[in-house]
N, C-alpha and C. Protein backbone atom coordinates (compact mmCIF):
# COMPACT_ATOMS: atom_id res chain seq x y z
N UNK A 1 130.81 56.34 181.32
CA UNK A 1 131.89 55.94 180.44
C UNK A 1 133.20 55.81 181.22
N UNK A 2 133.31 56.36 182.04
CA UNK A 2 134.69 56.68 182.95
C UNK A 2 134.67 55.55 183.79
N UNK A 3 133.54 54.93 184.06
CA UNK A 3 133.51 53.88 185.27
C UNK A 3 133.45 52.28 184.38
N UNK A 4 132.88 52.72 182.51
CA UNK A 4 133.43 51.34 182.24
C UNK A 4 134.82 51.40 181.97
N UNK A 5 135.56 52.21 181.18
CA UNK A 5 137.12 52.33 181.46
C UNK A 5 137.80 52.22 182.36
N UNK A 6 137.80 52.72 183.34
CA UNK A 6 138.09 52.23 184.68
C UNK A 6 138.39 50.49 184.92
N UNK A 7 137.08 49.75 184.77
CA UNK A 7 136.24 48.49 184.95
C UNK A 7 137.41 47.83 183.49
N UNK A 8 137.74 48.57 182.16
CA UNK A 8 137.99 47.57 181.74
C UNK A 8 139.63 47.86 182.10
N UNK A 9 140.77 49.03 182.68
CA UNK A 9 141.85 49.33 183.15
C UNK A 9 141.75 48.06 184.13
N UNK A 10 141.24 47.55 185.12
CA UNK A 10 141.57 47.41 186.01
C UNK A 10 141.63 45.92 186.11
N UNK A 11 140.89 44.84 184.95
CA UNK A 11 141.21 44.04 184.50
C UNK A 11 142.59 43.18 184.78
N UNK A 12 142.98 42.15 185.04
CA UNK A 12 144.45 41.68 185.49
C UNK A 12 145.04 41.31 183.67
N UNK A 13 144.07 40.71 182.69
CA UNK A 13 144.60 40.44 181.47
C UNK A 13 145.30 42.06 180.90
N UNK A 14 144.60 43.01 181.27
CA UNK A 14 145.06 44.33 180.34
C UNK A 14 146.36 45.02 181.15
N UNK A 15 146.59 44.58 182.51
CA UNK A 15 147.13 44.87 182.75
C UNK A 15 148.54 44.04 182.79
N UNK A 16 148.26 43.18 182.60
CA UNK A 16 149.79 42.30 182.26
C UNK A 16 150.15 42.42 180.82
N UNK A 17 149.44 42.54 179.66
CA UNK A 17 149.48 43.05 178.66
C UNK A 17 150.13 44.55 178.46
N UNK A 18 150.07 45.43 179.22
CA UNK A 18 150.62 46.64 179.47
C UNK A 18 152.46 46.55 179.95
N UNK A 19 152.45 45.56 180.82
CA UNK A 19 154.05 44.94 181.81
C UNK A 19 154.53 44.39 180.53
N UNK A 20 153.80 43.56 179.79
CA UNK A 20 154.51 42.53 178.72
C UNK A 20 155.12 43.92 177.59
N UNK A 21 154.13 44.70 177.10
CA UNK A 21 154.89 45.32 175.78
C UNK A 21 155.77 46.29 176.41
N UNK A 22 155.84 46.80 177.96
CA UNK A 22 156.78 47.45 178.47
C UNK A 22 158.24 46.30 178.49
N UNK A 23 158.38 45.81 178.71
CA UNK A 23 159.52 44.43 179.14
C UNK A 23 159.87 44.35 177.70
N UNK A 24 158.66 44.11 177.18
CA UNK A 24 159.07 43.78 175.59
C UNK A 24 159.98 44.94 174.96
N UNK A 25 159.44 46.13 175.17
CA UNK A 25 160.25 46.83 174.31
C UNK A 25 161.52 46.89 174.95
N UNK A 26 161.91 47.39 176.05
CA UNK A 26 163.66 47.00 177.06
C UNK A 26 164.25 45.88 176.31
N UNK A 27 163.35 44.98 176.31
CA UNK A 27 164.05 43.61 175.74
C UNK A 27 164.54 43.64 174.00
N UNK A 28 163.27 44.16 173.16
CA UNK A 28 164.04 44.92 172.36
C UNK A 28 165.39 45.31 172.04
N UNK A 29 165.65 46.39 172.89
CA UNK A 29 166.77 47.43 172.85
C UNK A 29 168.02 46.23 173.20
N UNK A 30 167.86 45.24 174.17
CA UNK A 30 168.97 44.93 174.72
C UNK A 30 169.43 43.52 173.36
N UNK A 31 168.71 43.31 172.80
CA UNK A 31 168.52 42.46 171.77
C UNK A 31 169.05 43.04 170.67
N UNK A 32 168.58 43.96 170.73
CA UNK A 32 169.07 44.62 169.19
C UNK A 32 170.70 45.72 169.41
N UNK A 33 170.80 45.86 170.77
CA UNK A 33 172.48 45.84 170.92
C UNK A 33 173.17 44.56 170.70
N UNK A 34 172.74 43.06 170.79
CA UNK A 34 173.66 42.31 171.17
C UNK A 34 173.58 42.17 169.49
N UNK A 35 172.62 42.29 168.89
CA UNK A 35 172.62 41.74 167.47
C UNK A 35 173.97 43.01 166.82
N UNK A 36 173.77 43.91 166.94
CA UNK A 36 174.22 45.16 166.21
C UNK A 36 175.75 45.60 166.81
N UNK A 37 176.04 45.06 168.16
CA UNK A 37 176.81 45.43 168.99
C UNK A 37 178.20 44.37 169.50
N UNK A 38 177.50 42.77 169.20
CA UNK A 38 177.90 41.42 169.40
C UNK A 38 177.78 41.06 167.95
N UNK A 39 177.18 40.56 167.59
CA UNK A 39 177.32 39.44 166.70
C UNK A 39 177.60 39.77 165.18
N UNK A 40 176.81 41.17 165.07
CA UNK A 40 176.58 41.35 163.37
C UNK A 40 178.95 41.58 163.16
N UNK A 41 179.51 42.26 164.00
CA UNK A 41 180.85 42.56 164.13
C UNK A 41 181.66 41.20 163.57
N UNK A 42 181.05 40.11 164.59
CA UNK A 42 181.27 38.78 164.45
C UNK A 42 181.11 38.33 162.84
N UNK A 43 180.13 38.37 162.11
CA UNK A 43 179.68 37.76 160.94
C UNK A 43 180.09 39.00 160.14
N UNK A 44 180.52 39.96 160.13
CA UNK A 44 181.36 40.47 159.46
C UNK A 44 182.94 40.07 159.25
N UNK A 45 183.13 39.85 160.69
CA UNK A 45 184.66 39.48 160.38
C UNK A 45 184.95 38.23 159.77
N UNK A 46 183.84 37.49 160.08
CA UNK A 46 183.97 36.17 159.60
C UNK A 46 184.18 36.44 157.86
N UNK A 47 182.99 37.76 157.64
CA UNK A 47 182.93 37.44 156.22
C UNK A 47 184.12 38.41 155.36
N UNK A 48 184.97 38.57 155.91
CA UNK A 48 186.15 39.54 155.55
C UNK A 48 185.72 40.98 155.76
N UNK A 49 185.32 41.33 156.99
CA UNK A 49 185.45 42.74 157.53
C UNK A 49 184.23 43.48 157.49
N UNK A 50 183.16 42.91 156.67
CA UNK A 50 181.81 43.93 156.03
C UNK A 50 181.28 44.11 157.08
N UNK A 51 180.46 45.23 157.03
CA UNK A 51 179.75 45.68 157.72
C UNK A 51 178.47 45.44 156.89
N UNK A 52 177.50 45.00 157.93
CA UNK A 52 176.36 44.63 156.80
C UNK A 52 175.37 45.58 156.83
N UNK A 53 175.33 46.16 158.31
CA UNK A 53 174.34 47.23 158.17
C UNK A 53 174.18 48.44 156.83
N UNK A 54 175.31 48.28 156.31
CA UNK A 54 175.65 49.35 155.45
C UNK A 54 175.69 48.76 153.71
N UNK A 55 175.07 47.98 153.37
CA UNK A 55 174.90 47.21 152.78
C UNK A 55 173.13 47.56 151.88
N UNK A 56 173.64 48.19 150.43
CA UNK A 56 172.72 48.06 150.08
C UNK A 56 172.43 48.37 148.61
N UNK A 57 171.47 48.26 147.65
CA UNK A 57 171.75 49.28 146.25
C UNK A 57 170.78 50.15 146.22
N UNK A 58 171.35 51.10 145.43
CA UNK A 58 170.53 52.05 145.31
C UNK A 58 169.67 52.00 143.78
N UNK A 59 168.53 52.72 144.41
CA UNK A 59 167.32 52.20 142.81
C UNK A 59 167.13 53.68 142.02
N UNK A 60 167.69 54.88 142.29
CA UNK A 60 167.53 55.82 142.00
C UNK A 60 168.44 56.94 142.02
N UNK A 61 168.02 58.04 141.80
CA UNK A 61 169.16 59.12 141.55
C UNK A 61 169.81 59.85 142.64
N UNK A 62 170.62 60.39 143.13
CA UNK A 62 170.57 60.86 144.16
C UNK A 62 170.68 62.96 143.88
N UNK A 63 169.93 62.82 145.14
CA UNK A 63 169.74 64.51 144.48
C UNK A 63 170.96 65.79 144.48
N UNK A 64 170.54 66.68 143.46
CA UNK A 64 172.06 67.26 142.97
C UNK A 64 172.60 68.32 144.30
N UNK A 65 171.68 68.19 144.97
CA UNK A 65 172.29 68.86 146.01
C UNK A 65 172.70 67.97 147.33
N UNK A 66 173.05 66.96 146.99
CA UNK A 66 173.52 66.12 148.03
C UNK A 66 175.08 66.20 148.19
N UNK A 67 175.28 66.17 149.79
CA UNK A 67 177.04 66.43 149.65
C UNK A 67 177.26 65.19 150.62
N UNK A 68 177.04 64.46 151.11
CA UNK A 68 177.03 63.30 151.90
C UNK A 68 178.06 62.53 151.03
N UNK A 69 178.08 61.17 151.54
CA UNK A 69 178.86 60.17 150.84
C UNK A 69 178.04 59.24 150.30
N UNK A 70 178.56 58.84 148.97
CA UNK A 70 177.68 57.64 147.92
C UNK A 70 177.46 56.47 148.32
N UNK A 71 178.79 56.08 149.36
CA UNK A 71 178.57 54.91 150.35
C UNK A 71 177.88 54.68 151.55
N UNK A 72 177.72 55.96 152.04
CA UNK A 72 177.16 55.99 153.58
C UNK A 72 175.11 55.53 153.42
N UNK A 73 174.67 54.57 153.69
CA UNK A 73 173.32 54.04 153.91
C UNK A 73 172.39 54.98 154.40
N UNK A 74 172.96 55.52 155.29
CA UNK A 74 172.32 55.96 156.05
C UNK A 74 171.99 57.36 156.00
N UNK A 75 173.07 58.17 154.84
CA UNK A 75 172.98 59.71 154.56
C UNK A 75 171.96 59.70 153.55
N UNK A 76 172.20 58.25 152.36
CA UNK A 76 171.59 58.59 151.49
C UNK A 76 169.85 58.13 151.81
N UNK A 77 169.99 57.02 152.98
CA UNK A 77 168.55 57.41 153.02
C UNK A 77 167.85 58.76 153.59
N UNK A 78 168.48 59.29 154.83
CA UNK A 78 167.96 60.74 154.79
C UNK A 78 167.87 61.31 153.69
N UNK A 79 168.60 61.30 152.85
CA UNK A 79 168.09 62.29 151.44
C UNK A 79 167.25 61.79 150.70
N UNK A 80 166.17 60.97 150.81
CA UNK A 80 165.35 60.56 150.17
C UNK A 80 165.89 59.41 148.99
N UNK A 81 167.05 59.04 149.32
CA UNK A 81 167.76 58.03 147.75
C UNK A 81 166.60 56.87 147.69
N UNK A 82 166.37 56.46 146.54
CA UNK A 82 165.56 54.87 146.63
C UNK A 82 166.64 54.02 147.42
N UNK A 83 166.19 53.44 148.21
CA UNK A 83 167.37 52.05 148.86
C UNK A 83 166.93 50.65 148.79
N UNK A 84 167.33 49.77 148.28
CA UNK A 84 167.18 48.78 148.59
C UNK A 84 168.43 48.32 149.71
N UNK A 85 167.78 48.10 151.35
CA UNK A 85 169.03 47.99 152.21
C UNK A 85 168.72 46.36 152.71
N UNK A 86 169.73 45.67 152.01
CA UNK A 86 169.66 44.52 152.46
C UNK A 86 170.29 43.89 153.78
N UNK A 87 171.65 45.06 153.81
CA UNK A 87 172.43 44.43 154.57
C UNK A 87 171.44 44.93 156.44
N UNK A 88 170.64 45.46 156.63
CA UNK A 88 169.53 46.29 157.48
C UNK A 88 168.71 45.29 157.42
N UNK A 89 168.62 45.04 156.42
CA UNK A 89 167.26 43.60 156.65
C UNK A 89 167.98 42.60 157.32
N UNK A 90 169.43 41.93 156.93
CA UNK A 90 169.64 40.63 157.41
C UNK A 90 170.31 41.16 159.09
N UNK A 91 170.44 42.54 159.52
CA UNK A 91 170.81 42.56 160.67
C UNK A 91 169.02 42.42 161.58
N UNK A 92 167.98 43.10 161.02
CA UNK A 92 167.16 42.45 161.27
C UNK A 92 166.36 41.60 161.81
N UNK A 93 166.79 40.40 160.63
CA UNK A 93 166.35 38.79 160.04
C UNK A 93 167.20 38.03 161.61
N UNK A 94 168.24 38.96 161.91
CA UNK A 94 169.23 38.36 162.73
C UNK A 94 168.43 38.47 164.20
N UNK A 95 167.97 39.92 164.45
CA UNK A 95 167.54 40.28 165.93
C UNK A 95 165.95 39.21 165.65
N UNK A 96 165.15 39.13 164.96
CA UNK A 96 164.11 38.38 165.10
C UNK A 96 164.23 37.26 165.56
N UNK A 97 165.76 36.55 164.83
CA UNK A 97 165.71 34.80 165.09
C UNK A 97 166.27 35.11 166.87
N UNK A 98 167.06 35.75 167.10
CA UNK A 98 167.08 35.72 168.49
C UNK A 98 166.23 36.06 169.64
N UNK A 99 165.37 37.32 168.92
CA UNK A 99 164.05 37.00 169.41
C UNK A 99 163.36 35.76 169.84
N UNK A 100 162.89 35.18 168.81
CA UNK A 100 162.30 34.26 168.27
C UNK A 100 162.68 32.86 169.40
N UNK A 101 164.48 32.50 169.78
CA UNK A 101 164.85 31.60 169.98
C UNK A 101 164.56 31.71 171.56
N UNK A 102 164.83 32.65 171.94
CA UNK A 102 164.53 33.44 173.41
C UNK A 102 163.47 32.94 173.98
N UNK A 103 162.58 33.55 173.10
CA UNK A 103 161.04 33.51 173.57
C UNK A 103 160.27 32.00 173.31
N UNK A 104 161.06 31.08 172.29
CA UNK A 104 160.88 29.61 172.64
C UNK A 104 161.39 28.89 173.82
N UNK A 105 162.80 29.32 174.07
CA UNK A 105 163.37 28.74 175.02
C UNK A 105 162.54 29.47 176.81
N UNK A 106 162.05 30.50 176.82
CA UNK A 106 161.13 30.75 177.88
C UNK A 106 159.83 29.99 177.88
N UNK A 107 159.02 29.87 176.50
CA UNK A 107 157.70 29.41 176.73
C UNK A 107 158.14 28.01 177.22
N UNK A 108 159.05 27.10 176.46
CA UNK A 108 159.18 26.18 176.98
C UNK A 108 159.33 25.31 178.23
N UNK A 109 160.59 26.28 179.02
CA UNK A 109 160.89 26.53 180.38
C UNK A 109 159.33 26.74 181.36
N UNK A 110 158.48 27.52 181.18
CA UNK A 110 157.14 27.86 181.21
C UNK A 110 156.38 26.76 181.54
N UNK A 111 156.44 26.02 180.52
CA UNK A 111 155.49 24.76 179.70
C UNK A 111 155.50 23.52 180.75
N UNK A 112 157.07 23.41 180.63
CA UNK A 112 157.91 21.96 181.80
C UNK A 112 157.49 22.44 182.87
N UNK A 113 157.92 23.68 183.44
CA UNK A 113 157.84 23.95 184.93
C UNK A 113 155.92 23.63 185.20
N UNK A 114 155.12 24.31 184.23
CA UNK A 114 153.46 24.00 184.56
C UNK A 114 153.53 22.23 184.11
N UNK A 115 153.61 21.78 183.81
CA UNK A 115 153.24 20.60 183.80
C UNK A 115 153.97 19.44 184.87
N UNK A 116 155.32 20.19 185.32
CA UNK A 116 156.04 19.27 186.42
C UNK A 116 154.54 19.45 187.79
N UNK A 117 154.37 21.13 187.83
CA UNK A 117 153.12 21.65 189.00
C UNK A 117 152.02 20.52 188.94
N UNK A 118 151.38 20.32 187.76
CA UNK A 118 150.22 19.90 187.98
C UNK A 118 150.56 18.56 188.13
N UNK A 119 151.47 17.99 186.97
CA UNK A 119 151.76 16.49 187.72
C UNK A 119 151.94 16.30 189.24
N UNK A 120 152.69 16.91 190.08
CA UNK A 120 153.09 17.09 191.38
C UNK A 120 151.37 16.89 191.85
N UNK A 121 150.53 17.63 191.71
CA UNK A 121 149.26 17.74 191.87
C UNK A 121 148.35 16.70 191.40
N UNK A 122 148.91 16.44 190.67
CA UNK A 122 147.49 15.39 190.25
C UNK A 122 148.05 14.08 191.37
N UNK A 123 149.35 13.26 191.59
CA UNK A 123 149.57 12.99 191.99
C UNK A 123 149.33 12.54 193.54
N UNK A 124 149.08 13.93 194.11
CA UNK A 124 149.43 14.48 195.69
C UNK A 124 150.47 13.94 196.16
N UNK A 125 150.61 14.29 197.74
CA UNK A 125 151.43 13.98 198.64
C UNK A 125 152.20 12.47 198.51
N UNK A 126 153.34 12.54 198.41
CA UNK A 126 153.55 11.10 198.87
C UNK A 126 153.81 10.41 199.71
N UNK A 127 152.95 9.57 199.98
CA UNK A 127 153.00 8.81 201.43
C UNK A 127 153.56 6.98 201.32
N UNK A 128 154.80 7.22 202.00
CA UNK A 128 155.70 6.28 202.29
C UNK A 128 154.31 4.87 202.01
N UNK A 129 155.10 4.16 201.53
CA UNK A 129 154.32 2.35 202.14
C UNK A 129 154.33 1.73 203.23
N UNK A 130 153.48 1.02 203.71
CA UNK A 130 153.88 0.37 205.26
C UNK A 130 154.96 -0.86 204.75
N UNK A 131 155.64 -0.72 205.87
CA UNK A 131 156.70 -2.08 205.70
C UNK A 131 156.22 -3.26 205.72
N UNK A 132 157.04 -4.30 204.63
CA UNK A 132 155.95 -5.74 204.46
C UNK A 132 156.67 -6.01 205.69
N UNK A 133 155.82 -7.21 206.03
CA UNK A 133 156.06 -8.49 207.43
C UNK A 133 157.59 -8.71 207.29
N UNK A 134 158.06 -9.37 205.74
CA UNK A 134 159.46 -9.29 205.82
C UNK A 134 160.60 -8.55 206.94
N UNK A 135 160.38 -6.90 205.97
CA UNK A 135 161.34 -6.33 206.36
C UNK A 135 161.17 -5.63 207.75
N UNK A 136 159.47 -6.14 208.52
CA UNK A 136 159.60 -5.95 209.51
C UNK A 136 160.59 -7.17 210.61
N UNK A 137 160.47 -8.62 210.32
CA UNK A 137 160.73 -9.61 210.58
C UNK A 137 162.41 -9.09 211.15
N UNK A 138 163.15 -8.62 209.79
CA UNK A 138 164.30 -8.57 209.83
C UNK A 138 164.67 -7.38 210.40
N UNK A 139 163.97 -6.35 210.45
CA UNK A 139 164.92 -5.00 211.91
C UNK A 139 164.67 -5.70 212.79
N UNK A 140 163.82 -6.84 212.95
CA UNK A 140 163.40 -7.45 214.54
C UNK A 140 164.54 -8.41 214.61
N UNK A 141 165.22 -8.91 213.57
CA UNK A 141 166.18 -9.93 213.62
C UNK A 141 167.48 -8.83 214.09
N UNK A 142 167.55 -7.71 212.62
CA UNK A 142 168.69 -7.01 213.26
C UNK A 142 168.92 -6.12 214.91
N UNK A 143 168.15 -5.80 215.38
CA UNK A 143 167.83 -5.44 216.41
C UNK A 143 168.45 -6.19 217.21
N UNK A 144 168.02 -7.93 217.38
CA UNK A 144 168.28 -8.55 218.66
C UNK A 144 169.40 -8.97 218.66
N UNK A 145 170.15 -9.04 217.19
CA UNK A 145 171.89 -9.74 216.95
C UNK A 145 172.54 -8.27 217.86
N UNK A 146 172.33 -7.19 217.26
CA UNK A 146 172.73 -5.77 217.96
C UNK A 146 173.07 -6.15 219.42
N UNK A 147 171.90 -6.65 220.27
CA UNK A 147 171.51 -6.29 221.74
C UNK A 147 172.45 -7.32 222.17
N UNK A 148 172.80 -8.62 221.42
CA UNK A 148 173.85 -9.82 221.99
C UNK A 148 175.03 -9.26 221.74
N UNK A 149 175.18 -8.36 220.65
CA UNK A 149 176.19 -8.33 220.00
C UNK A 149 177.53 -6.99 221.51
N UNK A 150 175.99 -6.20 221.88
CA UNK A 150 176.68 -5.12 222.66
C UNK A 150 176.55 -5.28 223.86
C-alpha cells in the first residue's frame, strides 16, 4: 500500500495540483486584500461612504444577553443573530469577478503563447529564398557602376 501511494505521490499531474491550490490559496489572500482593502473603500465612497461589508438584515432576535452593538455584522453574527449579510456577499461577488477576470486573462495569455509555439513549429525554420536571376543581374550591375565609379 505504501509503494502504491508513493507511485500515485510521485505522479507530475498530483503534484502540480498540490503547487496550484498552494499559489491558489496566496493568491486568494492577496485578492481578497485588494477587494476588501482597494476597491470595496472605492465603491463605498462612490456610494456615499458605506461600508458594505457591514451591510445586512437581521431575520431574528438577538439574545438577551448580548452587549455588542445592533449595528456591528460581525458581533451579531458571533452571537448566533439570524443574518442575512448582503453587503459580505457583494464584497464576495466582487473578489470572484476578479478572480475570475485574472484567471481568464492568464489562460488566455497561455492559449496565444501555445499556439504562437506550435505555429512556429508546424511551420519550421525559415529559410531565406534563393535570389531570382533579376536581382542577381542587378548587384552584378550595381557592383560594376561601384568599381568605375571608385
Amino acid at each position: 500500500m505504501l509503494k502504491d501511494f508513493r507511485a500515485f505521490v510521485s505522479r507530475g499531474n498530483v503534484l502540480d495540483l498540490a503547487v496550484a491550490v498552494i499559489i491558489g490559496a496566496a493568491f486568494g489572500k492577496i485578492v481578497t486584500s485588494l477587494t476588501d482593502d482597494i476597491i470595496m473603500p472605492i465603491v463605498g465612497k462612490l456610494t456615499g461612504g458605506l461600508d458594505f461589508s457591514g451591510h445586512f438584515w437581521r431575520l431574528g432576535a438577538v439574545p438577551a444577553d448580548y452587549r455588542g452593538s445592533l449595528t456591528s455584522y460581525a458581533d451579531l453574527k458571533k452571537a448566533g443573530v439570524p443574518l442575512i449579510g448582503y453587503g459580505e456577499f457583494a464584497t464576495q461577488v466582487v473578489n470572484f469577478l476578479i478572480v475570475a477576470f485574472i484567471i481568464f486573462l492568464i489562460v488566455r495569455a497561455v492559449s496565444r503563447a501555445v499556439a504562437t509555439l506550435e505555429r512556429e513549429k508546424a511551420e519550421g525554420p525559415v529559410i531565406p529564398a534563393a535570389d531570382s536571376a533579376e536581382v542577381i543581374l542587378l548587384r552584378e550591375i550595381r557592383d560594376e557602376l561601384r568599381g568605375r565609379a571608385g
